[in-house]
C-alpha atoms as a PDB file:
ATOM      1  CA  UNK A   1     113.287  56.320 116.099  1.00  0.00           C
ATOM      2  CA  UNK A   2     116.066  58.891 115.459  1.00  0.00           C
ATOM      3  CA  UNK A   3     116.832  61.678 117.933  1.00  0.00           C
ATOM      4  CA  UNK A   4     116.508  64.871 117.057  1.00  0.00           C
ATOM      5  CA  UNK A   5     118.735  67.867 118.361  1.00  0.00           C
ATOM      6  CA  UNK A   6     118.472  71.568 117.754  1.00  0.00           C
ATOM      7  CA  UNK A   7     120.572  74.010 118.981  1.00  0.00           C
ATOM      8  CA  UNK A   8     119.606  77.927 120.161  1.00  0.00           C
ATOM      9  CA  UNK A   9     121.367  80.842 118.767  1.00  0.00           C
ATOM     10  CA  UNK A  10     123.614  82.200 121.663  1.00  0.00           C
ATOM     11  CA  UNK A  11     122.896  86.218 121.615  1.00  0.00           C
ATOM     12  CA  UNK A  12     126.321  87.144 121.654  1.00  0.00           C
ATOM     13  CA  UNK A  13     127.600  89.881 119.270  1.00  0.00           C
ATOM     14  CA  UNK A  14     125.192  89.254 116.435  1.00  0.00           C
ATOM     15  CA  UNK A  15     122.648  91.171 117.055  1.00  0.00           C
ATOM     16  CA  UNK A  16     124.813  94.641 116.973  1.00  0.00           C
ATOM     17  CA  UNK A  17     125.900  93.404 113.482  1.00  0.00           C
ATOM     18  CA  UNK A  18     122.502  93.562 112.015  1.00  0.00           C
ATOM     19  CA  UNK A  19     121.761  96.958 113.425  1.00  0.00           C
ATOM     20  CA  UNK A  20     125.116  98.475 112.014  1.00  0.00           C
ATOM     21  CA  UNK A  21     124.164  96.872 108.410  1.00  0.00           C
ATOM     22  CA  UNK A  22     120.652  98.247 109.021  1.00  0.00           C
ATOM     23  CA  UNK A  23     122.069 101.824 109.754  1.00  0.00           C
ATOM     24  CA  UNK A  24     123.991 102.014 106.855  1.00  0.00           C
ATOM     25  CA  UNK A  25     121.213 100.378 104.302  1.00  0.00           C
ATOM     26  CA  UNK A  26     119.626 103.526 105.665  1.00  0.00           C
ATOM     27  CA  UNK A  27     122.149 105.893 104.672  1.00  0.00           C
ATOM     28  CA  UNK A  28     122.252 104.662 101.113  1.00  0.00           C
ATOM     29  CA  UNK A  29     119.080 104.561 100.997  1.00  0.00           C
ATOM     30  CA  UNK A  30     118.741 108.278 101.385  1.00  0.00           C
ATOM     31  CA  UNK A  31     121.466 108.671  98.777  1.00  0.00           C
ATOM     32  CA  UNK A  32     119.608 106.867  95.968  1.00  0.00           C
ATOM     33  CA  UNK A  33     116.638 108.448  96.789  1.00  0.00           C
ATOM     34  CA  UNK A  34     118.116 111.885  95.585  1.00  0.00           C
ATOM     35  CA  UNK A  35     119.264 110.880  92.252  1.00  0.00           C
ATOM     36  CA  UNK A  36     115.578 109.348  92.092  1.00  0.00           C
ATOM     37  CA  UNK A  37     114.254 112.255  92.661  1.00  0.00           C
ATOM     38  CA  UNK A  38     115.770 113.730  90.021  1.00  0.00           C
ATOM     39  CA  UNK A  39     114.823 111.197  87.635  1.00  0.00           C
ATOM     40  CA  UNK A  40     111.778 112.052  88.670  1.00  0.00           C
ATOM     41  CA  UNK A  41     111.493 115.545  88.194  1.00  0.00           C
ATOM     42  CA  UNK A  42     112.782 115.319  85.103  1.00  0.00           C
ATOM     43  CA  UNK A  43     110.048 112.795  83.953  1.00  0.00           C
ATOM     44  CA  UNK A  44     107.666 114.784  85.046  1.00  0.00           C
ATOM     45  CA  UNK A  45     108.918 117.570  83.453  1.00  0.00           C
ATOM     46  CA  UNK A  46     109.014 115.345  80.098  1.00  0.00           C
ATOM     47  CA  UNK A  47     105.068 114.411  80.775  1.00  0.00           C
ATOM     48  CA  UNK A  48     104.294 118.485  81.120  1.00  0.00           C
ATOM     49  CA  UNK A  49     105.960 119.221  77.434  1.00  0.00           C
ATOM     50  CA  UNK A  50     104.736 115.796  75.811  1.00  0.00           C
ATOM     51  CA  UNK A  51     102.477 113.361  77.874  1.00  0.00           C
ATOM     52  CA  UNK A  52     101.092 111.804  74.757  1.00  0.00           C
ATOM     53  CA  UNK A  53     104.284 111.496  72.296  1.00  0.00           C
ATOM     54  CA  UNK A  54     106.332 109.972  75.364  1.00  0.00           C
ATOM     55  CA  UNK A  55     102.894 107.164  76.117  1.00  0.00           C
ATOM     56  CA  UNK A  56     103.333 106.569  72.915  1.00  0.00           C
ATOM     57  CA  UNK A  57     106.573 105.448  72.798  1.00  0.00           C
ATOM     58  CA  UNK A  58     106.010 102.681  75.160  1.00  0.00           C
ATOM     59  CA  UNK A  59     103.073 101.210  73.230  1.00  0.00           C
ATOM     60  CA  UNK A  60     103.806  97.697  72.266  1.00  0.00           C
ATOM     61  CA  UNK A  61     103.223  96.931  68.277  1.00  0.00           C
ATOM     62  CA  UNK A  62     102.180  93.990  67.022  1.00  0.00           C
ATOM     63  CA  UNK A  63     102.545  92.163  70.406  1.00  0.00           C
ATOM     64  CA  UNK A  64     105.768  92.467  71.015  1.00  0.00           C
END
């Protein structure tokens, strides 16, 4: 029968990486969000003007 042997993860160092990659996800995060909200808003300002012309436009034809 073989022997099997597994090794733990020592805690040194890479722990603090994974925080600092976390911290900055966050931070972009909050960047893209604006420009989403502005895609947004100007959706919804497209849906106050239109709402049926712009469903419409999205309406698959002949099952495409």
């Amino acid at each position: 029968m073989a022997t099997q042997q597994t090794h733990a993860a020592s805690g040194g160092g890479d722990d603090h990486n994974e925080d600092f990659d976390a911290a900055q996800g966050a931070g972009q995060a909050q960047i893209n969000t604006s420009g989403t909200d502005d895609l947004l808003d100007e959706i919804d300002s497209l849906l106050d003007n239109n709402a049926e012309e712009f469903v419409k436009s999205f309406v698959q034809k002949g099952g495409q």
